[in-house]
Protein backbone atom coordinates (compact mmCIF):
# COMPACT_ATOMS: atom_id res chain seq x y z
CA UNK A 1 -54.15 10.84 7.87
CA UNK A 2 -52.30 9.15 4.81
CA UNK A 3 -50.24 6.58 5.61
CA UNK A 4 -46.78 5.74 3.57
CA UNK A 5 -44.43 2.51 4.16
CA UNK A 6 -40.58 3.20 4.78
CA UNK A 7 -37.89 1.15 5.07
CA UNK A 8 -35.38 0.92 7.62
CA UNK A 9 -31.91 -0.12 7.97
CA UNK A 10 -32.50 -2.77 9.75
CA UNK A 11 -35.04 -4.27 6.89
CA UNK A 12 -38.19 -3.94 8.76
CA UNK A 13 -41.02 -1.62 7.36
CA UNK A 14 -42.40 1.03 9.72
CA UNK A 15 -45.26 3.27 9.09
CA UNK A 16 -44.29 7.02 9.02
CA UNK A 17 -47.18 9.71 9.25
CA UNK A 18 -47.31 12.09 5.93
CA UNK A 19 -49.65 15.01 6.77
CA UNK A 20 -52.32 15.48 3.49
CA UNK A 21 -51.96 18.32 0.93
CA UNK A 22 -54.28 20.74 3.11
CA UNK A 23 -52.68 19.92 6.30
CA UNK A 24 -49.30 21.48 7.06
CA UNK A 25 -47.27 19.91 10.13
CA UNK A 26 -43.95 20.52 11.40
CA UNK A 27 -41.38 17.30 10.68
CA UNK A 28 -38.24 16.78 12.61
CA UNK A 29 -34.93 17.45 10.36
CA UNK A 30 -31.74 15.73 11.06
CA UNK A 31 -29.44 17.53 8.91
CA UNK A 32 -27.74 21.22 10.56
CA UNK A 33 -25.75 23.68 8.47
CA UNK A 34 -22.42 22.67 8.01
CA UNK A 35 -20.49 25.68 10.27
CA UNK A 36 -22.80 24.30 13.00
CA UNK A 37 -20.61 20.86 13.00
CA UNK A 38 -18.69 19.97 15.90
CA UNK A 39 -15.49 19.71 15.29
CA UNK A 40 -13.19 17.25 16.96
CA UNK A 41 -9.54 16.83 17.49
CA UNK A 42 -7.75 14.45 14.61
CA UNK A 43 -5.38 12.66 16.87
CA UNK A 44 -3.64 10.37 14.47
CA UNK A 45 -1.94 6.93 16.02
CA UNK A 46 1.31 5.99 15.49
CA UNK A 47 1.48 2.29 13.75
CA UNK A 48 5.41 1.99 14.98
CA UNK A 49 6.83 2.39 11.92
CA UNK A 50 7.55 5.47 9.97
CA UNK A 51 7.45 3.68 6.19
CA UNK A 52 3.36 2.63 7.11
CA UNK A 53 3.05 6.17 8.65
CA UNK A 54 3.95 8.26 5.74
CA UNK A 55 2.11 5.79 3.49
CA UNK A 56 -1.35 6.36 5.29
CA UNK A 57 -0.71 10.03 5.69
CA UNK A 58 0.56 10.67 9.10
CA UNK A 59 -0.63 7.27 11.24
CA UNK A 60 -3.78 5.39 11.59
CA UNK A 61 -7.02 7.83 11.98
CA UNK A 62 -9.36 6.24 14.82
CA UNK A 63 -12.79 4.80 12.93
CA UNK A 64 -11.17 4.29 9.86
CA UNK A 65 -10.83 1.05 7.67
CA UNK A 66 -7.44 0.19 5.79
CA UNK A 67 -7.63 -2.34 3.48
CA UNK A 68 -4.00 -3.66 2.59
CA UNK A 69 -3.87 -6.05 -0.27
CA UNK A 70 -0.88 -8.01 -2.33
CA UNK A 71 0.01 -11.21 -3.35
CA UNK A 72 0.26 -14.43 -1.23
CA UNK A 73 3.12 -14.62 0.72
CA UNK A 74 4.07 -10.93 0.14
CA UNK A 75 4.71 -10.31 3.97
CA UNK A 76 0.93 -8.72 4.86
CA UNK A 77 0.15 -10.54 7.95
CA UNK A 78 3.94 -9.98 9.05
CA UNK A 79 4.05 -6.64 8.33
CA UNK A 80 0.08 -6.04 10.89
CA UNK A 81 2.01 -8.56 13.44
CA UNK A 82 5.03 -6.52 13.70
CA UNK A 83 2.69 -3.41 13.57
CA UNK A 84 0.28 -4.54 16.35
CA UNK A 85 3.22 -5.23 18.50
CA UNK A 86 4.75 -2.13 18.39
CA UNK A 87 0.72 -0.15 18.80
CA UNK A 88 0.23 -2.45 22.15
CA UNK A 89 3.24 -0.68 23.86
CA UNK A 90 0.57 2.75 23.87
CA UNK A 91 -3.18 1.30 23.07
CA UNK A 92 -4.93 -1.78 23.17
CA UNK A 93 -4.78 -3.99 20.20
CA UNK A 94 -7.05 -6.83 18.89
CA UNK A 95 -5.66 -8.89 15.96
CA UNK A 96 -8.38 -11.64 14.60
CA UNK A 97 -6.93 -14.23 12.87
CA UNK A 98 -9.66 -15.38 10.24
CA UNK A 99 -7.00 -17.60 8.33
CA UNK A 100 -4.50 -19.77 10.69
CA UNK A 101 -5.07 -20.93 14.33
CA UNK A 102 -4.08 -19.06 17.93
CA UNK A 103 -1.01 -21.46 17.88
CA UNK A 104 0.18 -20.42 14.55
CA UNK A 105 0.28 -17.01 14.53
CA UNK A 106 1.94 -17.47 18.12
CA UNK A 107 4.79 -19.20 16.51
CA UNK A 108 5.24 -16.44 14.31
CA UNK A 109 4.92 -13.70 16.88
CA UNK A 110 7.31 -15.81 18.99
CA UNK A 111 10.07 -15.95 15.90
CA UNK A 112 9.33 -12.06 15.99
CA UNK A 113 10.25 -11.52 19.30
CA UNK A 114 13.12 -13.80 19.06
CA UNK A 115 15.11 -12.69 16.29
CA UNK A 116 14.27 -8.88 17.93
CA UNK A 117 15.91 -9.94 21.27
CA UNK A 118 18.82 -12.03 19.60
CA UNK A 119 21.24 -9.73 21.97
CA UNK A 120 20.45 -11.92 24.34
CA UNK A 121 22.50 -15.23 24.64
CA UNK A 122 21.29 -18.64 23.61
CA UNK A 123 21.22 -20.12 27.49
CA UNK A 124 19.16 -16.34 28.44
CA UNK A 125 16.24 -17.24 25.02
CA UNK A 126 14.17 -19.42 27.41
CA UNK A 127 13.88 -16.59 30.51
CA UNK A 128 13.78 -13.86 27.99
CA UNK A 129 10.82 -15.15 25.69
CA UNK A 130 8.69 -16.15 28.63
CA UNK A 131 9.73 -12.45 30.03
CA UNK A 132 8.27 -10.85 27.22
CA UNK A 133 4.89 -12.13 27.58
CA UNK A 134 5.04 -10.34 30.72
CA UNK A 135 4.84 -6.85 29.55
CA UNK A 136 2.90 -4.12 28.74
CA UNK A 137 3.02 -4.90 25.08
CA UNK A 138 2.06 -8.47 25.09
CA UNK A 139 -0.83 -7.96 27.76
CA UNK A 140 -2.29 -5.14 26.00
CA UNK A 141 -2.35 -7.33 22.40
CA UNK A 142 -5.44 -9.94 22.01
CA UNK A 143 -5.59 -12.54 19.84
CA UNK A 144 -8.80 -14.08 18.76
CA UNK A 145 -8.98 -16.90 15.85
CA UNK A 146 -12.25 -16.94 14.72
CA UNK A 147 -14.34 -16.66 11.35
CA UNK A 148 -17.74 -15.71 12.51
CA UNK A 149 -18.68 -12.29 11.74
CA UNK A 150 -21.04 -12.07 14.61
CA UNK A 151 -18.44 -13.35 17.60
CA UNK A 152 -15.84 -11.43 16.04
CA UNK A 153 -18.45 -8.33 16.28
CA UNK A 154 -19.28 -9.13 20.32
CA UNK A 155 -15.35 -9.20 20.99
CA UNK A 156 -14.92 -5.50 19.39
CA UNK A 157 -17.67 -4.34 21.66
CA UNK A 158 -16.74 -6.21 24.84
CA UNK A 159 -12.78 -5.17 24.29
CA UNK A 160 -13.29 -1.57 22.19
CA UNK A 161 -9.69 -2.34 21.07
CA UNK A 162 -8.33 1.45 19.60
CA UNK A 163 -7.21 -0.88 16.80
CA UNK A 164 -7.87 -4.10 15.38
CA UNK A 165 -6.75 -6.32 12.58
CA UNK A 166 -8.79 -8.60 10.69
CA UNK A 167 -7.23 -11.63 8.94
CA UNK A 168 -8.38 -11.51 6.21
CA UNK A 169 -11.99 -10.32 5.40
CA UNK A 170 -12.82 -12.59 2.92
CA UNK A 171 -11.95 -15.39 5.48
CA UNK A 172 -15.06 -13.88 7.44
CA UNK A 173 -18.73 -15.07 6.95
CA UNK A 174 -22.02 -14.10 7.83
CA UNK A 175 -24.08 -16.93 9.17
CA UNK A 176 -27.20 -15.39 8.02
CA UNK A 177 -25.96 -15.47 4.22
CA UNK A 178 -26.11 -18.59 2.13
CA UNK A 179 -23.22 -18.05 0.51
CA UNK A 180 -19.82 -19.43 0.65
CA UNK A 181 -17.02 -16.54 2.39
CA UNK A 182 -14.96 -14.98 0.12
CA UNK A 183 -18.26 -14.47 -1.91
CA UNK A 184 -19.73 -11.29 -3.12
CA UNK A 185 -22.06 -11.38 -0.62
CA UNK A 186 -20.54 -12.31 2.08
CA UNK A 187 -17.53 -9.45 1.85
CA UNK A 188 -19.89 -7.05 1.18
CA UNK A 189 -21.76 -7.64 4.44
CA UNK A 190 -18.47 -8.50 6.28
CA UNK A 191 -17.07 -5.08 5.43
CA UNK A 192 -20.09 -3.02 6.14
CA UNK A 193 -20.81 -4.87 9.74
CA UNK A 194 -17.24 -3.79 10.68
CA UNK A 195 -17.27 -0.36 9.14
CA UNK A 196 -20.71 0.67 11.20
CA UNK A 197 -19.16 -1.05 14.80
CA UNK A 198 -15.35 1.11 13.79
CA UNK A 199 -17.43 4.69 12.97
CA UNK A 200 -19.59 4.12 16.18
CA UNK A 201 -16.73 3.27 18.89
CA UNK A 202 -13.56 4.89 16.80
CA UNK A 203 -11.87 1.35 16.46
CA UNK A 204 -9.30 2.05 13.86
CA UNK A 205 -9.45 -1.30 11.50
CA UNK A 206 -6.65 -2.67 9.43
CA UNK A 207 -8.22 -5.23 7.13
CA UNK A 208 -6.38 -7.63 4.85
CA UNK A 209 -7.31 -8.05 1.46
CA UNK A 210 -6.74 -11.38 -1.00
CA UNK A 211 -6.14 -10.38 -4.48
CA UNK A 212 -6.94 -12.28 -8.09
CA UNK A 213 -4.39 -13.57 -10.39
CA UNK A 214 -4.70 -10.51 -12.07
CA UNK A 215 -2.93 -8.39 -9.33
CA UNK A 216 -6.22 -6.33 -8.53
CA UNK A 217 -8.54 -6.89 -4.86
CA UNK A 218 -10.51 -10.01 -4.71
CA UNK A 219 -14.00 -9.33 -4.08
CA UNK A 220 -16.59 -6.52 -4.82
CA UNK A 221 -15.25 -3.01 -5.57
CA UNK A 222 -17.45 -1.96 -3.40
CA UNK A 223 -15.15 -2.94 -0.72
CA UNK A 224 -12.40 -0.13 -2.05
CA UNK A 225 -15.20 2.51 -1.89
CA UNK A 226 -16.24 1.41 2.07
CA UNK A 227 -13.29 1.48 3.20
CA UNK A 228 -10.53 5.07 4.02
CA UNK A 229 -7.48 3.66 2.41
CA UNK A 230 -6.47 1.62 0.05
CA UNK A 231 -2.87 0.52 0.56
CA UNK A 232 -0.78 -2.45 -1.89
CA UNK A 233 1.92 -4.50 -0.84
CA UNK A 234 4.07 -5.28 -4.12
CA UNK A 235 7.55 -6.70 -4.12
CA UNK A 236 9.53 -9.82 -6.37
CA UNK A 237 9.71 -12.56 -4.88
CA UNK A 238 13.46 -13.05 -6.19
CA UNK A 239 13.70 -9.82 -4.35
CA UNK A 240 14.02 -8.79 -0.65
CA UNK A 241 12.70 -5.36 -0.63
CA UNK A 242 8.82 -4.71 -0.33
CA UNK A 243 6.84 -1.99 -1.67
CA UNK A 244 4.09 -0.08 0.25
CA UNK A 245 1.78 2.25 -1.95
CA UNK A 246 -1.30 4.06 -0.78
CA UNK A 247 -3.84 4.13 -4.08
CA UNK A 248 -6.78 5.29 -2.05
CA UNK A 249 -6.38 7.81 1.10
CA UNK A 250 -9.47 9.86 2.42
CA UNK A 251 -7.01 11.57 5.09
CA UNK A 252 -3.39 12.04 3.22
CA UNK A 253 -2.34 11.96 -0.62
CA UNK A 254 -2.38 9.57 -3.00
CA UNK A 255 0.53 7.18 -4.51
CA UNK A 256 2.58 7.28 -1.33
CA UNK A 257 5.33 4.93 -1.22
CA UNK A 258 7.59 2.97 1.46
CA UNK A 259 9.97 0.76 1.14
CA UNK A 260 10.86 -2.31 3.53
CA UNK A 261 13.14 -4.99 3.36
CA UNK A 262 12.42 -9.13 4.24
CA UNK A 263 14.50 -10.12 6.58
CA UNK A 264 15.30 -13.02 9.25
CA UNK A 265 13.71 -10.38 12.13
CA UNK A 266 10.62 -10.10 9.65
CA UNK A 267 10.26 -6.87 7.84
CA UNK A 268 12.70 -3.69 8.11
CA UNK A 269 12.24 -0.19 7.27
CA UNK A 270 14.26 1.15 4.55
CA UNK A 271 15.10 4.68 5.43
CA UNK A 272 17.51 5.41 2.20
CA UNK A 273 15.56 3.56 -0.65
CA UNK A 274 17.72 5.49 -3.23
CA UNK A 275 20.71 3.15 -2.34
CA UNK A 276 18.43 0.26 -2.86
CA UNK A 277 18.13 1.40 -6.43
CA UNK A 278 20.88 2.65 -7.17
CA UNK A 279 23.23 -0.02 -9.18
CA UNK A 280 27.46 -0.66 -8.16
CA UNK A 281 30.14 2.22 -7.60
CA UNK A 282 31.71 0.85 -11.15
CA UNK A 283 30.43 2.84 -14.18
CA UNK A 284 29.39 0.87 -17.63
CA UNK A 285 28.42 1.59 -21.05
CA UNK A 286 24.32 1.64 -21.33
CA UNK A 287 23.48 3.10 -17.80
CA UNK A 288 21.76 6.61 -16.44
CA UNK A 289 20.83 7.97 -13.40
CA UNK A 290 17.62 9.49 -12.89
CA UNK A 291 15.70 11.27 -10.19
CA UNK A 292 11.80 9.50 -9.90
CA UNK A 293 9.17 11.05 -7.17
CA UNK A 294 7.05 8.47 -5.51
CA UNK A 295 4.44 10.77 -3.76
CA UNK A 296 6.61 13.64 -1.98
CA UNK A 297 9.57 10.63 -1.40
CA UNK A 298 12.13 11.30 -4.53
CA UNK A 299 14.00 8.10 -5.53
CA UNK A 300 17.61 8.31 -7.41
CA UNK A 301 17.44 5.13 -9.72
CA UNK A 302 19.32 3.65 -11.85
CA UNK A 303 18.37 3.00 -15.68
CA UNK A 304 20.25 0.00 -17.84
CA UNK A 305 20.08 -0.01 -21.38
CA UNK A 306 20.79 -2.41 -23.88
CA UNK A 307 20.93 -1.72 -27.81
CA UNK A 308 21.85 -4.74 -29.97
CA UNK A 309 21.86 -5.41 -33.71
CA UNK A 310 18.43 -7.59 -34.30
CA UNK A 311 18.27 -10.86 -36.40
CA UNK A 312 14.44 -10.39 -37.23
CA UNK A 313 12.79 -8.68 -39.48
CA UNK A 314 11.08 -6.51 -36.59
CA UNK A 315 12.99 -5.74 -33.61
CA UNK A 316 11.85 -6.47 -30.09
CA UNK A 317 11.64 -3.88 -27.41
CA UNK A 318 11.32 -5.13 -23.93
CA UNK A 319 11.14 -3.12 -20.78
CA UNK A 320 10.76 -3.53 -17.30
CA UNK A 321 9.49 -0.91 -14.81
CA UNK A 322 9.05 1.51 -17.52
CA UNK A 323 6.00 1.08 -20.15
CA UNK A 324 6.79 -0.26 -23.11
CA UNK A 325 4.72 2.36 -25.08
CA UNK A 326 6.49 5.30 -23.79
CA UNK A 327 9.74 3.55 -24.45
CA UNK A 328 8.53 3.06 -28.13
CA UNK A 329 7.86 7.08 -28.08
CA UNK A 330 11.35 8.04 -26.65
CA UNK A 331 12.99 5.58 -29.65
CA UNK A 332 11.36 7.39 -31.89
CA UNK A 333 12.02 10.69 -31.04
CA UNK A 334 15.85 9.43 -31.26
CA UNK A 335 15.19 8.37 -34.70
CA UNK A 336 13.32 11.12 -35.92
CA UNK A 337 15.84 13.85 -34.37
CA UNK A 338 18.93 12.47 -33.81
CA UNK A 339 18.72 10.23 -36.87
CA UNK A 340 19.82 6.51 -34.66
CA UNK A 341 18.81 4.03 -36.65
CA UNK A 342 17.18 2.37 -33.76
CA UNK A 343 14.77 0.63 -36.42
CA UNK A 344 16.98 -1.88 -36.99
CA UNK A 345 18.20 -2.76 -33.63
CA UNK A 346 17.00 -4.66 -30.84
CA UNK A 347 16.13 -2.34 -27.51
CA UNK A 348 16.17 -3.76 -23.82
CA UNK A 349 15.13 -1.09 -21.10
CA UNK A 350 15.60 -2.14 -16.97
CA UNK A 351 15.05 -0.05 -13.89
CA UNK A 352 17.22 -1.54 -11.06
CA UNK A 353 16.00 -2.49 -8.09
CA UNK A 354 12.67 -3.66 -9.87
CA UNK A 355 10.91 -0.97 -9.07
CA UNK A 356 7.96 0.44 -11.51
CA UNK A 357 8.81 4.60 -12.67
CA UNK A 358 5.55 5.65 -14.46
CA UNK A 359 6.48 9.66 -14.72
CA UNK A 360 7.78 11.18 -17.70
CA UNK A 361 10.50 12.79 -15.92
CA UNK A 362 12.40 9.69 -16.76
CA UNK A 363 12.28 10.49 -20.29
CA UNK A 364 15.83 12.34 -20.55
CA UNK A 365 17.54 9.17 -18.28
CA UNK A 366 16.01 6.71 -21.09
CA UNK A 367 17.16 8.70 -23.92
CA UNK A 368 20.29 9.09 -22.43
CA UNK A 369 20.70 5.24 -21.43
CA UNK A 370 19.57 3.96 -25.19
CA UNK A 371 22.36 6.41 -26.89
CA UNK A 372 24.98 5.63 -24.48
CA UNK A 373 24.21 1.96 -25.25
CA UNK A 374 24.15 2.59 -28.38
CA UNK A 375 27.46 4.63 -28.97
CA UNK A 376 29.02 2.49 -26.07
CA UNK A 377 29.70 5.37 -24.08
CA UNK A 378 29.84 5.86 -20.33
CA UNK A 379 28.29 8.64 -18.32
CA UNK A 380 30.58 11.12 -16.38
CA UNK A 381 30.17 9.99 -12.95
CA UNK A 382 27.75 12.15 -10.70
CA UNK A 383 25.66 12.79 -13.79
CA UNK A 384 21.64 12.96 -13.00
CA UNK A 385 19.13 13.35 -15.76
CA UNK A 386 15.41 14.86 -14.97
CA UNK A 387 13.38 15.89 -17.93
CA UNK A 388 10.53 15.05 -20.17
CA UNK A 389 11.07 14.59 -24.09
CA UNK A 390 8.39 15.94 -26.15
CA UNK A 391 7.75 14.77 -29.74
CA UNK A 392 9.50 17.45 -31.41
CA UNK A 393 12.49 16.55 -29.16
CA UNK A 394 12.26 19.81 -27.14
CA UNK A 395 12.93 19.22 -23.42
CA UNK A 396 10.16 19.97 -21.17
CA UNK A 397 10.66 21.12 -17.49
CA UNK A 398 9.06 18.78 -14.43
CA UNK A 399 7.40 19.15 -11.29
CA UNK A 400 9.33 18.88 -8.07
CA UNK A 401 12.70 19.70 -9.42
CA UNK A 402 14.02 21.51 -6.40
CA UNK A 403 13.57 18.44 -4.07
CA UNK A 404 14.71 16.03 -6.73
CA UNK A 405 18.15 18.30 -6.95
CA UNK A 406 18.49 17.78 -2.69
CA UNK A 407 18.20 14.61 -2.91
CA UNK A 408 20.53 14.06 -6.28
CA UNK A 409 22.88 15.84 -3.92
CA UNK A 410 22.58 14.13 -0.84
């Protein structure tokens, strides 16, 4: 018998029998045809808040990883917290804290629960915060604040939490790599050990991500491809709304967006975003309103406008949640059709609200705003625009104009 060296999973080298050329012998197959696959009941959970729910699809599916990113001090951590507590009311929840100590994310649960009981009098916040650690809730969320991979592995198999959040991964580290965590390495290895232990007991894991100065995920891209979803938390920091965007989703679509506002009780759904974007009740000279789909969530925003003579020999266009390529296109157009001689004036373009409208249907609204600035002229009141302009200046029709209209209307 010839014999051929394999290697396993777990790095060791076994030897496998081949039978010879003259020699036929049955093998063992793994693999089943694909109508032959159990199936099994999708039974999403609920995270406790709708925003994160329609953002991953529906809720959290159990064995799947989430990787949430954004910038420091964005509210991630706050927004898992708040999350956690709300998932321990129904299933058991672990949340590791790789990054601060037991007594500091305590201090932030506690100013959680506070500020979410502040009916309660100021002589009754003693009784009522050391009530709350009494409950279901509380008893049914662990906390464990620890960066090795391998302890942090033996608590998800003593507890079998039906979630868990992990603080952040590239806090983690493997004590058999060399390297320092946050490496390469070491979040590669991190993120795989986790993803195996979630697919084999159907822990549902919520991960948080660290991202460069650049804006994009810290570590290797493999990490994006491990993991289910992909979800970024954007938002100014001169601002108190938060953005929640799904850019990766293996069980719902794509480019899903909620909206959440900071406050003193930590983070608060936003269940009519188009009022967060939509400028005063007073009309000016320079403004349109337009109709912009996030994912299936429409959003009626506001567009501001400014058109100035220019004192250079080249004028400056500046925009800000709109490219400034496509508003360099739509000025053209203007030009070339309209005859504006926008060539010789200076052209500022805003979205209110700060958020960032990428679709064309947002064309007409620009057009609109730059000519109204232009010939200082204010929009009838009520007045929506939803349209894309081509280069010949035709109008072109866009998707989703029937639930743009509802909303316009509501």
């Amino acid at each position: 018998m010839e014999q051929v060296v394999v290697a396993s999973d777990s790095r060791r080298r076994r030897l496998v029998s081949a039978p010879a050329e003259n020699q036929t012998a049955a093998v063992a197959r793994r693999s089943e045809p694909i109508y032959a696959v159990g199936d099994r009941p999708l039974q999403r959970l609920a995270s406790g808040y709708g925003e994160l729910d329609r953002v991953l699809g529906g809720g959290l599916v159990p064995g799947s990883l989430v990787l949430l990113g954004g910038d420091p001090g964005i509210g991630k951590s706050t927004l898992l917290l708040q999350s956690a507590q709300a998932m321990a009311l129904r299933h058991s929840v672990l949340y590791v804290s790789a990054e601060e100590s037991a007594q500091q994310v305590k201090l932030r649960w506690r100013r959680l629960v506070d500020q979410l009981s502040s009916s309660d009098n100021a002589a009754d916040n003693a009784t009522s915060s050391n009530a709350v650690t009494e409950n279901s809730a509380n008893l049914n969320l662990q906390l464990l604040a620890e960066t090795d991979l391998e302890l942090v592995l033996q608590e998800l198999e003593a507890l079998r939490p039906a979630v868990a959040v992990i603080d952040s991964i590239q806090a983690l580290h493997d004590a058999d790599l060399s390297s320092a965590p946050g490496s390469v390495a070491q979040v590669r290895e991190c993120a795989a050990a986790l993803a195996r232990i979630a697919k084999r007991q159907g822990t549902a894991l919520l991960l948080v991500g660290h991202v460069t100065k650049e804006g994009v995920l810290a570590g290797p891209k493999v990490l994006e491809h491990l993991v289910d979803a992909v979800l970024t938390f954007e938002g100014d920091r001169f601002a108190s709304h938060r953005l929640l965007r799904a850019v990766k989703n293996r069980f719902g679509a794509t480019h899903e967006l909620g909206v959440f506002e900071m406050r003193g009780q930590g983070l608060a759904e936003v269940t009519n975003p188009s009022e967060l974007f939509l400028g005063n009740d007073e009309p000016s000279a320079g403004t349109a309103t337009i109709v912009a789909c996030e994912g299936t969530r429409p959003l009626v925003v506001e567009l501001q406008a400014l058109v100035s003579t220019t004192s250079y020999a080249s004028p400056r266009r500046t925009a800000t949640g709109i490219g400034t390529n496509r508003l360099h296109q739509i000025l053209a157009v203007l030009e070339k059709h309209l005859g504006i001689p926008l060539s010789r004036f200076d052209c500022y373009l805003a979205v209110a609200g700060g958020l960032e409208v990428e679709e064309p249907a947002a064309d007409l609204g620009v057009a609109a705003a730059v000519v109204a600035s232009y010939r200082d002229l204010i929009m009838p009141p009520g007045t929506v625009l939803v349209g894309e302009l081509g280069l010949g200046g035709q109008l072109r029709p866009v998707a989703q104009l029937e639930l743009r209209l509802q909303e316009s209307a509501r």
